[in-house]
N, C-alpha and C. Protein backbone atom coordinates (compact mmCIF):
# COMPACT_ATOMS: atom_id res chain seq x y z
N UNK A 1 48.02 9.10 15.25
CA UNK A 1 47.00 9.06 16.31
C UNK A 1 45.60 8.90 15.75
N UNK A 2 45.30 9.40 14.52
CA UNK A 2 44.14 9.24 13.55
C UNK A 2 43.96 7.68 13.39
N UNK A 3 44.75 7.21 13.29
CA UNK A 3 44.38 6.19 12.49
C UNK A 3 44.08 4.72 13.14
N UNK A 4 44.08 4.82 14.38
CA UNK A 4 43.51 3.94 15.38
C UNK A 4 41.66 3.95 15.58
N UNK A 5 41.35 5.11 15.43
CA UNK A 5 40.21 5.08 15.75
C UNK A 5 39.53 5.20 14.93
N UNK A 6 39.89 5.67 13.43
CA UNK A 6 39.42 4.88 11.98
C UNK A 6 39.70 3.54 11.86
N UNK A 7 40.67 2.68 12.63
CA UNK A 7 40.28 1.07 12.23
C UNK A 7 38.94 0.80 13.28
N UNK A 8 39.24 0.88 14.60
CA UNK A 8 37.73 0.37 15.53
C UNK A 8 36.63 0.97 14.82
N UNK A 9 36.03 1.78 14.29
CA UNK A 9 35.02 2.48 13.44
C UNK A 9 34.82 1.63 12.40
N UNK A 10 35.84 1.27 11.45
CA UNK A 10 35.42 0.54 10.83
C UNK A 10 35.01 -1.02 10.87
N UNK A 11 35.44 -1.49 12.02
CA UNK A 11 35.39 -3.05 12.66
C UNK A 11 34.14 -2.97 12.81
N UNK A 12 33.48 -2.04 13.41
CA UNK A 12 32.18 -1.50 14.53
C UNK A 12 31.06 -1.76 13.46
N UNK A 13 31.45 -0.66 12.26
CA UNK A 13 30.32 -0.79 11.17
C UNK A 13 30.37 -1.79 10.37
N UNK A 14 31.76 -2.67 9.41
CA UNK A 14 31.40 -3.60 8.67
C UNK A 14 30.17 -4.57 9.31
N UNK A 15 30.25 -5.02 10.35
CA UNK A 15 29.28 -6.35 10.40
C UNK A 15 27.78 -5.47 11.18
N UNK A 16 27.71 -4.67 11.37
CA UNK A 16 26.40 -3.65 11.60
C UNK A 16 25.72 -3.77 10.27
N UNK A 17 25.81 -3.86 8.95
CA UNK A 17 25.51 -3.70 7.53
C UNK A 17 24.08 -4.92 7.57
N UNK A 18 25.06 -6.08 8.02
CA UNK A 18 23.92 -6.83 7.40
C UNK A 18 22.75 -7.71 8.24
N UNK A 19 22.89 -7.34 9.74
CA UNK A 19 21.69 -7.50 10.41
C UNK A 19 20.70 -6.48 9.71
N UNK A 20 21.45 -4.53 9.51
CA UNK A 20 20.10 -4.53 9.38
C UNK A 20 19.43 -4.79 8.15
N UNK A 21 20.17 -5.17 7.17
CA UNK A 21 19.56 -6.07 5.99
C UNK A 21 18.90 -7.03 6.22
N UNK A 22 18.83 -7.99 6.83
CA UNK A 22 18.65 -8.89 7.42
C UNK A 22 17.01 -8.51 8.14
N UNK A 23 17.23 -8.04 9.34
CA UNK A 23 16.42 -7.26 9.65
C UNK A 23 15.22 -6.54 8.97
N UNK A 24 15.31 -5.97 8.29
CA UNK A 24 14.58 -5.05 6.82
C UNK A 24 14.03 -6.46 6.32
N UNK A 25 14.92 -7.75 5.99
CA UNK A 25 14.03 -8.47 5.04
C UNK A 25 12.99 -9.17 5.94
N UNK A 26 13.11 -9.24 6.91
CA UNK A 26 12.11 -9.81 7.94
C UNK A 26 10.88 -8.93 8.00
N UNK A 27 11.19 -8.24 8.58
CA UNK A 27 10.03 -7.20 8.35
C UNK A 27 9.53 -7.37 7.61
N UNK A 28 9.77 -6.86 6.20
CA UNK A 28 9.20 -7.06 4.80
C UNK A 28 8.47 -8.66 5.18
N UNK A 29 9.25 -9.51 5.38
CA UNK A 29 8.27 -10.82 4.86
C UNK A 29 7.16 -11.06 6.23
N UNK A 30 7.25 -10.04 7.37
CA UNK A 30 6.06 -10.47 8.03
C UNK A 30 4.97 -9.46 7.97
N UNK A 31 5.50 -8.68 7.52
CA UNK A 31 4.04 -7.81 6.79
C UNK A 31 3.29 -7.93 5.71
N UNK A 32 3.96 -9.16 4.52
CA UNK A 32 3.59 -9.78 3.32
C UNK A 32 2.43 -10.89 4.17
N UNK A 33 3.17 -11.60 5.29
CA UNK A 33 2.76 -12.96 5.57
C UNK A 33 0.89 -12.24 6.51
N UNK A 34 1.16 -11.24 7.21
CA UNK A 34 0.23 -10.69 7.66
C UNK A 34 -0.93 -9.87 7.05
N UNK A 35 -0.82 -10.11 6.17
CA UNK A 35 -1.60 -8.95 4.86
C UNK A 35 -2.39 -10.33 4.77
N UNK A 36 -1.72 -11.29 4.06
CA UNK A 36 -2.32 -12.47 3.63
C UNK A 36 -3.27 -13.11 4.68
N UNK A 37 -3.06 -12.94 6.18
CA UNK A 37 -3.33 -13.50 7.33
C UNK A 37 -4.32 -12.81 7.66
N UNK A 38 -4.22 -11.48 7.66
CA UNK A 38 -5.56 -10.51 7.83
C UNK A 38 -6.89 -10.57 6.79
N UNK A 39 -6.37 -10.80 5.44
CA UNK A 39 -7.30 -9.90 4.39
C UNK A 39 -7.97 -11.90 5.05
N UNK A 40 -7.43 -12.77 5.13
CA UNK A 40 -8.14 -14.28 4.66
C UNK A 40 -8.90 -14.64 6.44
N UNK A 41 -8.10 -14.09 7.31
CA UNK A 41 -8.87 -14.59 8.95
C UNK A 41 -9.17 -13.80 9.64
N UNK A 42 -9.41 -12.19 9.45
CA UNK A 42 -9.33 -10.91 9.64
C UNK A 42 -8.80 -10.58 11.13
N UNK A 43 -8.92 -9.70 12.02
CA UNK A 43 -8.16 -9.20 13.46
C UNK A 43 -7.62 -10.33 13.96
N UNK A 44 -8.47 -11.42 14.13
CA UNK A 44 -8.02 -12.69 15.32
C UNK A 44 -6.70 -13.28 14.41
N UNK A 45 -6.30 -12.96 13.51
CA UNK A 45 -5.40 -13.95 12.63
C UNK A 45 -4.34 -14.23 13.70
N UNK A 46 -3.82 -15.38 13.34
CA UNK A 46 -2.70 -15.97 14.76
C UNK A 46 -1.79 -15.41 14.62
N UNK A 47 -0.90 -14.53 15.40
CA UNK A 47 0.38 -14.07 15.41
C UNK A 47 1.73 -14.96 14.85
N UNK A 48 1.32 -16.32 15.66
CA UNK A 48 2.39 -17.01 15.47
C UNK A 48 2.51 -17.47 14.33
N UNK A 49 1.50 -18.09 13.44
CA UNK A 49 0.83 -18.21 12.34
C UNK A 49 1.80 -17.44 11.31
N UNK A 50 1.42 -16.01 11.63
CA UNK A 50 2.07 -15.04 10.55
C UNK A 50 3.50 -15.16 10.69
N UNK A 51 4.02 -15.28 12.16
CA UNK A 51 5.59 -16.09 12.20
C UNK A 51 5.99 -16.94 11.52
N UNK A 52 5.43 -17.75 11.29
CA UNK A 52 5.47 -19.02 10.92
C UNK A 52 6.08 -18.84 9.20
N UNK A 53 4.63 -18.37 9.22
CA UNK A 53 4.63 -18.10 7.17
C UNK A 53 6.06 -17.06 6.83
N UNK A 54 5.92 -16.41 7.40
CA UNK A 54 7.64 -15.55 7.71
C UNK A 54 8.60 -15.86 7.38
N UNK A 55 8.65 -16.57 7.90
CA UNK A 55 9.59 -18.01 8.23
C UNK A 55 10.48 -17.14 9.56
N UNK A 56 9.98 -17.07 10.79
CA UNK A 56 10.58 -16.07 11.79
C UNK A 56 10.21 -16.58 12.71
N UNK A 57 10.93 -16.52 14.03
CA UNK A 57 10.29 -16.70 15.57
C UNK A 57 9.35 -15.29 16.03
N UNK A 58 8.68 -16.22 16.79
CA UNK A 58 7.64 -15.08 17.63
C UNK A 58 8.12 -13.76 17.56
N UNK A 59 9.03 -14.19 18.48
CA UNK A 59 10.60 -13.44 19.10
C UNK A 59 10.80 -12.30 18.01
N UNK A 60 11.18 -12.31 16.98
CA UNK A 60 11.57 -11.90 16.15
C UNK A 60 10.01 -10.65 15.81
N UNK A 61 8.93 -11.45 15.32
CA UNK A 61 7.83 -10.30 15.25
C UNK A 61 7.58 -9.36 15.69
N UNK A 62 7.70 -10.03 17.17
CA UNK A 62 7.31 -8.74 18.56
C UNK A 62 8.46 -7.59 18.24
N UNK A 63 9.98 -8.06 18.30
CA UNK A 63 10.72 -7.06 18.21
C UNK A 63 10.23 -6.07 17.17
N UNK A 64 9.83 -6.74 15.93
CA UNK A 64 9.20 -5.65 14.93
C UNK A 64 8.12 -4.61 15.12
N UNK A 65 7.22 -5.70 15.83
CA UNK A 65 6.07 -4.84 16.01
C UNK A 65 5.13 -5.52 17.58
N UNK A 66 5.62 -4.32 18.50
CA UNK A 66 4.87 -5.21 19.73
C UNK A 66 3.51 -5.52 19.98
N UNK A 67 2.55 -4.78 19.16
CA UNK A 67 1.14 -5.33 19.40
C UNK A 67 0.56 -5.69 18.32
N UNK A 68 -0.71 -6.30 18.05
CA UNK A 68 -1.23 -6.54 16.85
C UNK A 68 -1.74 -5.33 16.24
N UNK A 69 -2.11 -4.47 17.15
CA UNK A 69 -2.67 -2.98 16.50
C UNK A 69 -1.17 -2.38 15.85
N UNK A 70 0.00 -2.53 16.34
CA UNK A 70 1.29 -1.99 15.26
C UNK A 70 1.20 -2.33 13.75
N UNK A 71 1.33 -4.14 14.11
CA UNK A 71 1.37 -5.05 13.11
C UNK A 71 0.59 -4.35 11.72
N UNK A 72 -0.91 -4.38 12.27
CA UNK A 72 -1.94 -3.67 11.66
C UNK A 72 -1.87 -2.28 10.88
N UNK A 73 -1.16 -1.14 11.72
CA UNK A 73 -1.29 -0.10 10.96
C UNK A 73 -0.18 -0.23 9.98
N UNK A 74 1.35 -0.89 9.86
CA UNK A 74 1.79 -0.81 9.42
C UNK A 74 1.57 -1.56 7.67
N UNK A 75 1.40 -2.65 8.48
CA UNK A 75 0.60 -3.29 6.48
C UNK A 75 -0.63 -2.66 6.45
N UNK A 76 -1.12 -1.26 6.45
CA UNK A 76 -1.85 -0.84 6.06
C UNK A 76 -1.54 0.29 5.38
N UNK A 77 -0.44 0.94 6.13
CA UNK A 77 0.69 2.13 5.46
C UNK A 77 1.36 1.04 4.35
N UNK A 78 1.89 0.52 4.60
CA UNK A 78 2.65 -0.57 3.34
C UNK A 78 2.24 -0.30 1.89
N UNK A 79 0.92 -1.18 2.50
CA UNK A 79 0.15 -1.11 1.12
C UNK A 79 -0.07 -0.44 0.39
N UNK A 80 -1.13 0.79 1.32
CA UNK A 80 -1.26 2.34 0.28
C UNK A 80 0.21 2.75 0.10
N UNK A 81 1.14 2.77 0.88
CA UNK A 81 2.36 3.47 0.32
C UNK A 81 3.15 2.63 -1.14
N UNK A 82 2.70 1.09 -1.59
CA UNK A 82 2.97 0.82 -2.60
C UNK A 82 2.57 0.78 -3.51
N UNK A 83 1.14 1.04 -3.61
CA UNK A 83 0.16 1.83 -4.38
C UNK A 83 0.63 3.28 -4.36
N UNK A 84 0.66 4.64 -3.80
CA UNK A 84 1.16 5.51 -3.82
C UNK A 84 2.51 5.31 -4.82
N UNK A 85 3.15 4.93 -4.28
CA UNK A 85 4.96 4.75 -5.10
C UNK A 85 4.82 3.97 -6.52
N UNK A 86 3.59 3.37 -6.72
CA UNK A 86 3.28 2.69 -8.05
C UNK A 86 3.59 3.58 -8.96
N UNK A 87 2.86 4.78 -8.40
CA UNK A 87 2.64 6.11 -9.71
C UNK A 87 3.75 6.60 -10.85
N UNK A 88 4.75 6.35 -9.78
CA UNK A 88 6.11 6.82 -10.20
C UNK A 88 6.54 5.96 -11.66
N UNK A 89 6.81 4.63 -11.06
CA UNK A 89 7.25 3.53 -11.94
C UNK A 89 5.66 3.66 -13.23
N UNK A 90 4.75 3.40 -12.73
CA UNK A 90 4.02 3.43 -14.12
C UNK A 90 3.93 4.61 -14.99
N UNK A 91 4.32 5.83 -14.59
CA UNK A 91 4.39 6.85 -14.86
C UNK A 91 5.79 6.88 -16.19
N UNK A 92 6.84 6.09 -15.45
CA UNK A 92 8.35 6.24 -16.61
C UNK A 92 7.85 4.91 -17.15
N UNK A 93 6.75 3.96 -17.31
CA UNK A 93 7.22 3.14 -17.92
C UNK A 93 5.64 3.02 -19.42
N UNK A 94 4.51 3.39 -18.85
CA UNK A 94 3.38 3.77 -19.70
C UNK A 94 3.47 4.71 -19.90
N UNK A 95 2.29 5.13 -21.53
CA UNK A 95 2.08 6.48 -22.10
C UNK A 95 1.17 7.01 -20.34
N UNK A 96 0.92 8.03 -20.97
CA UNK A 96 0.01 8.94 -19.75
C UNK A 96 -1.34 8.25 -19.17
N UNK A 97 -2.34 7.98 -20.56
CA UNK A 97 -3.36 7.58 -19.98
C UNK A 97 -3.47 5.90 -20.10
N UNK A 98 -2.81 5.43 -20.25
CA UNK A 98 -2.32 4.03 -19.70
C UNK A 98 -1.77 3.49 -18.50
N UNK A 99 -1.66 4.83 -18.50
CA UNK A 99 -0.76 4.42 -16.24
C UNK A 99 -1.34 4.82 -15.49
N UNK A 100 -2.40 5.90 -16.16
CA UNK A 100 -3.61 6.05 -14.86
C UNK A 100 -4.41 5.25 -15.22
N UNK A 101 -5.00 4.29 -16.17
CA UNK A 101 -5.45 3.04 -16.01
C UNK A 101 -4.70 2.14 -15.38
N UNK A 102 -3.40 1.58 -15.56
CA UNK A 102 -3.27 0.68 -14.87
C UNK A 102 -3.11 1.18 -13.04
N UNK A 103 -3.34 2.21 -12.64
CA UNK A 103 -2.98 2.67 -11.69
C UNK A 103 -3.94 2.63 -10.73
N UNK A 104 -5.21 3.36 -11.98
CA UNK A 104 -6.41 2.80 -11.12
C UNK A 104 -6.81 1.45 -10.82
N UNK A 105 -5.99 0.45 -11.55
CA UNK A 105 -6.51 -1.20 -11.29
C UNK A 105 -5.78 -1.34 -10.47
N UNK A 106 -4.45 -0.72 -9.98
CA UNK A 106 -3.74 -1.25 -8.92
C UNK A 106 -5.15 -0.38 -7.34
N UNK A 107 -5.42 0.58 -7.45
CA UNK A 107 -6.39 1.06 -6.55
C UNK A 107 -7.61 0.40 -6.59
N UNK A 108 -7.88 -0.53 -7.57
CA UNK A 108 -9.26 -1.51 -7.15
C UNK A 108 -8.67 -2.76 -6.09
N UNK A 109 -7.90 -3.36 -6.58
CA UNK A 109 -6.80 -4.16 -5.04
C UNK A 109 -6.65 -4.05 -3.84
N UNK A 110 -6.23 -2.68 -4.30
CA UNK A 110 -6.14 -2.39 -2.33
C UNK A 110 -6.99 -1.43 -1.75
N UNK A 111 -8.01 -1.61 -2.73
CA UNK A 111 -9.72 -1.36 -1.89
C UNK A 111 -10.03 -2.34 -0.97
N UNK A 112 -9.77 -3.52 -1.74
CA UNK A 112 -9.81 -4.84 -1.52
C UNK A 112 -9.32 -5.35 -0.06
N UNK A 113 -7.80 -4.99 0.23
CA UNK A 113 -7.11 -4.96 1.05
C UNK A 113 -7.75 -4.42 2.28
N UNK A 114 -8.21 -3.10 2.16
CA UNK A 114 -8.83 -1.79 3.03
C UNK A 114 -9.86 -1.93 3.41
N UNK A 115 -10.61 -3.01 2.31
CA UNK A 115 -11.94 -3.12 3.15
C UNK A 115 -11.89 -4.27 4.24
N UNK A 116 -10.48 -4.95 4.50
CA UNK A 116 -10.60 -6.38 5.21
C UNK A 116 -9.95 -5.01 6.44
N UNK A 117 -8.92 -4.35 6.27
CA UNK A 117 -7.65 -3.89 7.49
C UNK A 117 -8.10 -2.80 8.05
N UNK A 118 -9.24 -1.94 7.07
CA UNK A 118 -9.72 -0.62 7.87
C UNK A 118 -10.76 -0.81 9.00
N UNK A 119 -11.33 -1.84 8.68
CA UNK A 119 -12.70 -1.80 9.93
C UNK A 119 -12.05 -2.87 11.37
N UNK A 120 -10.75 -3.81 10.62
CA UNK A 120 -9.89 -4.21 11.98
C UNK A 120 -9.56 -3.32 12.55
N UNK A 121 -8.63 -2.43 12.11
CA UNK A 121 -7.60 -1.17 12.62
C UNK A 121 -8.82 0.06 13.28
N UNK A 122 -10.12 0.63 13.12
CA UNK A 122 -11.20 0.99 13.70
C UNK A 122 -11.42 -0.06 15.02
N UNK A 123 -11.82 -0.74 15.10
CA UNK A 123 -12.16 -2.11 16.10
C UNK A 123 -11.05 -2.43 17.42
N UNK A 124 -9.73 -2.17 16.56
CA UNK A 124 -8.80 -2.49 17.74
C UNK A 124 -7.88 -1.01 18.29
N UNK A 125 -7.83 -0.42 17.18
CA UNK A 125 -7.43 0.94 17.54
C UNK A 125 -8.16 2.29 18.18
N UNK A 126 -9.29 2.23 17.77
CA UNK A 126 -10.07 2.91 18.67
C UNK A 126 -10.13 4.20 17.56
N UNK A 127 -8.95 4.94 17.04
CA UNK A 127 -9.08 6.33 16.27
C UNK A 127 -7.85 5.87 15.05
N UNK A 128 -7.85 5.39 13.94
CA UNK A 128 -6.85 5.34 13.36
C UNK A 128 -6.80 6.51 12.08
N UNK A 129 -7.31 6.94 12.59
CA UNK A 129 -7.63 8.63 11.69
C UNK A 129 -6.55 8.96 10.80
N UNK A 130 -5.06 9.12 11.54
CA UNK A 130 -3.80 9.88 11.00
C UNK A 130 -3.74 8.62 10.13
N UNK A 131 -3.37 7.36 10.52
CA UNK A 131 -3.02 6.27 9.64
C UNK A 131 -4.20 6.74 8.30
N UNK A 132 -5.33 6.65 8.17
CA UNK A 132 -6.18 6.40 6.97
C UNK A 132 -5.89 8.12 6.04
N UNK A 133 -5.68 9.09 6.71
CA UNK A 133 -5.56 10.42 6.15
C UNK A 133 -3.99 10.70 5.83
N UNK A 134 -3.41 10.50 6.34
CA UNK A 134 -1.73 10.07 5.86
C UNK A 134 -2.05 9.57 4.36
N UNK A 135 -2.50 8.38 4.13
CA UNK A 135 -2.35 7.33 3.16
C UNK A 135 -2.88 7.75 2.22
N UNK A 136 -4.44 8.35 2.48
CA UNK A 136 -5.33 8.64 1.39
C UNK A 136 -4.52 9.83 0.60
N UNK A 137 -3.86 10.87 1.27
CA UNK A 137 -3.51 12.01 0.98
C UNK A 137 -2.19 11.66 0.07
N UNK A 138 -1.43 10.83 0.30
CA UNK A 138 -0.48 10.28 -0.69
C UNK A 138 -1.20 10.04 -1.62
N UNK A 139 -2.43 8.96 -1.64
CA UNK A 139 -2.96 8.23 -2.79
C UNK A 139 -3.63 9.48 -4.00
N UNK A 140 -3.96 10.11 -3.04
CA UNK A 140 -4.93 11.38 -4.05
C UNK A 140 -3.89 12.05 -4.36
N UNK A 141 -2.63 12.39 -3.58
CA UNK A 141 -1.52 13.08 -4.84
C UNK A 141 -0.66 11.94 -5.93
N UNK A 142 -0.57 10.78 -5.82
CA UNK A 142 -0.19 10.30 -6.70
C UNK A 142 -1.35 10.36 -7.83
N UNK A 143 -2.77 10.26 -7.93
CA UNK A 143 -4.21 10.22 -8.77
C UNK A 143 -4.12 11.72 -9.65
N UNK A 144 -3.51 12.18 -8.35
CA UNK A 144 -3.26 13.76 -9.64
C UNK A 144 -2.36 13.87 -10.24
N UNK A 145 -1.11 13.63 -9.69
CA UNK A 145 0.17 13.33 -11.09
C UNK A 145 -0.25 13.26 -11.98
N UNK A 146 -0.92 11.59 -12.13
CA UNK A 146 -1.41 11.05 -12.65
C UNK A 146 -2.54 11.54 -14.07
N UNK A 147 -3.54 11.84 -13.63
CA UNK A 147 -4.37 12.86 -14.00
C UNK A 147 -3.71 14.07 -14.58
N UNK A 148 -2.96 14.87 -14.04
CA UNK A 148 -2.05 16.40 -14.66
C UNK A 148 -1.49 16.01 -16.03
N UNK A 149 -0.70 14.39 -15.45
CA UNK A 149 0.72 13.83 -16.83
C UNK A 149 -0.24 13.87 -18.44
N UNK A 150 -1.66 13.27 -18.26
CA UNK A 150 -2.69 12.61 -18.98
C UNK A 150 -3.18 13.91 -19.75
N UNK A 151 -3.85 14.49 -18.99
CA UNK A 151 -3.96 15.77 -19.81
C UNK A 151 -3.39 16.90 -19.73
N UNK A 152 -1.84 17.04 -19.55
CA UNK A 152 -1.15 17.55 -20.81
C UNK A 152 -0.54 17.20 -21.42
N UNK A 153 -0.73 15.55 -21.79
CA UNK A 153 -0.39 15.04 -23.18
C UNK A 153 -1.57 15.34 -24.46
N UNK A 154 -2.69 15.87 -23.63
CA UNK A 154 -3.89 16.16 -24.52
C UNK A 154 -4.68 14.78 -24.87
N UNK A 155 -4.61 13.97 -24.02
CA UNK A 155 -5.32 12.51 -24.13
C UNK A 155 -6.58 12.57 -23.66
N UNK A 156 -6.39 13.46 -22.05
CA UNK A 156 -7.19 13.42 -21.71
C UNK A 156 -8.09 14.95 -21.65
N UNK A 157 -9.67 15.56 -20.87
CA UNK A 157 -10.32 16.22 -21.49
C UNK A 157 -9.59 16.95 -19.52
N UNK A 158 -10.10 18.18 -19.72
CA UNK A 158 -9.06 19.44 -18.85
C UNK A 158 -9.48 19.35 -17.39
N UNK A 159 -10.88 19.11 -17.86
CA UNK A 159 -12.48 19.13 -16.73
C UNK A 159 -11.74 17.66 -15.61
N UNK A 160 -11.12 16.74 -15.99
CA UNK A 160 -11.38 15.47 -15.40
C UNK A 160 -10.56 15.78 -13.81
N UNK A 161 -11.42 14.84 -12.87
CA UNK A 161 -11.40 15.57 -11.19
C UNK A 161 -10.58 14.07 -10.99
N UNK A 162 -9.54 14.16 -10.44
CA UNK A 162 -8.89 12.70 -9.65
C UNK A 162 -9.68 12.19 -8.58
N UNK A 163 -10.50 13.32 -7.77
CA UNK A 163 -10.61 12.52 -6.57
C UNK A 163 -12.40 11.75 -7.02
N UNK A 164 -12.87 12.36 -8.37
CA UNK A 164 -13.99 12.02 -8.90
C UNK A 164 -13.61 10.04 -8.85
N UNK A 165 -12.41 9.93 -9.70
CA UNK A 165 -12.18 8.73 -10.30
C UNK A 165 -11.91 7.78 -9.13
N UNK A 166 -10.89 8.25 -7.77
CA UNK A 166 -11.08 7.82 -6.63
C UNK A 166 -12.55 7.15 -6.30
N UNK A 167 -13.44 8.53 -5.81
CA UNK A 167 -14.80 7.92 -5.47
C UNK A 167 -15.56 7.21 -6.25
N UNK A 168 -16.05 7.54 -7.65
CA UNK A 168 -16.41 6.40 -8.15
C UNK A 168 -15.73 4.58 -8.07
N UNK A 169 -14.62 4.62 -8.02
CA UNK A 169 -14.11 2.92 -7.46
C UNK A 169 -14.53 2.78 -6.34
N UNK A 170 -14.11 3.50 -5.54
CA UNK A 170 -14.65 3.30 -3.91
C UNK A 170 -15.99 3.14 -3.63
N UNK A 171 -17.16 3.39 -4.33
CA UNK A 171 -18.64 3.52 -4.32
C UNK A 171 -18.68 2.12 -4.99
N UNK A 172 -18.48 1.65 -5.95
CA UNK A 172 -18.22 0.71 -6.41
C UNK A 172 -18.44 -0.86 -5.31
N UNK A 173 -16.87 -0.34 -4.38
CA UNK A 173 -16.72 -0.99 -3.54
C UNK A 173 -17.60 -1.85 -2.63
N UNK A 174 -17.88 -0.31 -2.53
CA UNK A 174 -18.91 -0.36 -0.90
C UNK A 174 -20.32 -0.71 -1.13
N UNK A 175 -20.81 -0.58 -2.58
CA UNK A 175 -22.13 -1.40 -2.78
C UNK A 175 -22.20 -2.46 -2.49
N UNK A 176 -23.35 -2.87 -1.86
CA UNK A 176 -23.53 -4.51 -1.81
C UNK A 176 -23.67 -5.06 -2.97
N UNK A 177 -22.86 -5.36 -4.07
CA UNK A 177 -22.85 -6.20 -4.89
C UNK A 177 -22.57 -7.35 -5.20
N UNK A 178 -22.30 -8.09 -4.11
CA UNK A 178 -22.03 -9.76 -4.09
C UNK A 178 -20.01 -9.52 -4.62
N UNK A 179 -19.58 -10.71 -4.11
CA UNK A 179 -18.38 -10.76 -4.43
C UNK A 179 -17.45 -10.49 -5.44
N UNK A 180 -18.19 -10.24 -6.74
CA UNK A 180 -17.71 -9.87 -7.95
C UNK A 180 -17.15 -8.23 -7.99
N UNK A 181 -17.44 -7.72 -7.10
CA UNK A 181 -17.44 -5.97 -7.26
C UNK A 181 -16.09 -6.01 -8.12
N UNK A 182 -15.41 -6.70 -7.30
CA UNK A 182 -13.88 -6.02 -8.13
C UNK A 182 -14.10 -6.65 -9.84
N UNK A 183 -14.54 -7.47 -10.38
CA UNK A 183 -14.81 -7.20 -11.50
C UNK A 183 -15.79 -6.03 -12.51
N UNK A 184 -16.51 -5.83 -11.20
CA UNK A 184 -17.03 -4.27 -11.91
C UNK A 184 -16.52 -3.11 -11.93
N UNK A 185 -15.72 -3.02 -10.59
CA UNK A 185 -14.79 -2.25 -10.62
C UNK A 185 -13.99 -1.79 -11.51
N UNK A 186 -13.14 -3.00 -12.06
CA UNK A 186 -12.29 -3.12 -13.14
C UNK A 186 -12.72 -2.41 -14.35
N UNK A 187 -13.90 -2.88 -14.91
CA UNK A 187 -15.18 -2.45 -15.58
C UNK A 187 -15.13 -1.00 -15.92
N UNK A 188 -15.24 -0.88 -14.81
CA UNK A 188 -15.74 0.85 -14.82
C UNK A 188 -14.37 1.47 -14.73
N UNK A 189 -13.27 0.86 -14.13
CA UNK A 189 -12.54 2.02 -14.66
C UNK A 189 -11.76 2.32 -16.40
N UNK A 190 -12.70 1.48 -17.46
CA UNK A 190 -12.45 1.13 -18.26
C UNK A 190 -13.24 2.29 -18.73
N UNK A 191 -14.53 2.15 -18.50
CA UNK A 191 -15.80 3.23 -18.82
C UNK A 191 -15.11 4.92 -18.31
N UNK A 192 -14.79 4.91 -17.36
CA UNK A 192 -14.36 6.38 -16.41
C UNK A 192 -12.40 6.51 -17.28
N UNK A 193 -12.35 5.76 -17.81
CA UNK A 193 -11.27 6.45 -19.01
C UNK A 193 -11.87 6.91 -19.48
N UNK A 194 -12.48 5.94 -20.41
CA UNK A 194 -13.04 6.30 -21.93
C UNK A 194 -14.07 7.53 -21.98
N UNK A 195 -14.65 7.54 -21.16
CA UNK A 195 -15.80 8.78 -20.34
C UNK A 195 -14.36 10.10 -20.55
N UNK A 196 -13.31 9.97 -20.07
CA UNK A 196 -12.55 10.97 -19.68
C UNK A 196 -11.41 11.16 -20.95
N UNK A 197 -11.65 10.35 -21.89
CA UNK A 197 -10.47 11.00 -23.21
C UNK A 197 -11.42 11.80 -24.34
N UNK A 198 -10.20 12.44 -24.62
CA UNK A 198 -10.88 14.00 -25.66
C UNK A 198 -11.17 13.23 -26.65
C-alpha cells in the first residue's frame, strides 16, 4: 500500500527540479542585465530592454519581479550581498591583510553601483531604509572579519576601526572629484593599509 504513493511523489518531484533551476537562472541573468541597465540609464531604464539583454520575455520578468521598485531593491541586495559573501572566499583564499585589500577594492565597485541604485531606490521607493541597513550591516560585519583575521595574524596594528576604512572610501566617493574618484579610491585604500600595518 506504501508503495503507490512513493511512485506519484516521485513523478511529481523529478520534473519540479529543473524549472526551478531554470527559473533561478533567469532571475540571476535579469538582475545582471538590470544592474547594467540601471548603473548606464538610471530609474527610466526600459524594462523590456533588460528582458531583452536576459534573453527573457516581459512575461517572464514581471513574474520575477512585479514592479520596477522590486526589480530595484533586489539588484541592490544582490550586489552588497556579493560583496558581503566575497569575504568568505577571499578570506580561504588570501593571507589576512591581502583580502582585506582586495576586499576593500571589491567595496570601491559597488560604491560605484550604490551611487547610481541608492538615490533611484530613494526616488521611487519613498523609504528604502531596511533595504540600505540590512546590506550595510552585512557589509560592516564582513569589514570586521576581515579586520579581526588581519590583526591576529599580527599584520595588522590592534587600534585599526573597520567602519573607519568603510568611511574613508565612501568620503572618497561622495567628493566631487570628477570621474576618476574610483581611481583615488583605489589609491587610498593602498595608503589606509599601509597606514594600518605594524
Amino acid at each position: 500500500m506504501n508503495k503507490k504513493p512513493l511512485k506519484k511523489a516521485a513523478k511529481k518531484s523529478l520534473p519540479a527540479r529543473k524549472p526551478r533551476s531554470d527559473a533561478q537562472e533567469n532571475r540571476m541573468r535579469i538582475l545582471e542585465a538590470a544592474k547594467e541597465a540601471f548603473t548606464r540609464h538610471g530609474a527610466q531604464a526600459s524594462l523590456d530592454e533588460i528582458a531583452k539583454q536576459a534573453g527573457v520575455g516581459a512575461g517572464t520578468l514581471y513574474r520575477h519581479f512585479p514592479s520596477r521598485e522590486e526589480l530595484l531593491k533586489e539588484v541592490y541586495r544582490t550586489e552588497m550581498g556579493k560583496l558581503a559573501d566575497a569575504e568568505h572566499r577571499l578570506a580561504a583564499e588570501l593571507p589576512p591583510v591581502e583580502a582585506l585589500r582586495a576586499w576593500l577594492l571589491l567595496f570601491v565597485e559597488a560604491i560605484a553601483a550604490k551611487q547610481v541604485i541608492a538615490p533611484v531606490l530613494k526616488e521611487l521607493v519613498g523609504n528604502p531604509k531596511e533595504v540600505f541597513e540590512d546590506s550595510f550591516l552585512r557589509l560592516r560585519r564582513a569589514a570586521e572579519s576581515l579586520v579581526a583575521r588581519a590583526v591576529r595574524s599580527g599584520e595588522l596594528r590592534r587600534d585599526v576601526e573597520p567602519n573607519d576604512l568603510l568611511r574613508a572610501l565612501v568620503g572618497v566617493a561622495y567628493v566631487e572629484a570628477g570621474p576618476d574618484w574610483q581611481a583615488s579610491a583605489r589609491r587610498l585604500v593602498d595608503l589606509l593599509i599601509g597606514g594600518a600595518r605594524r
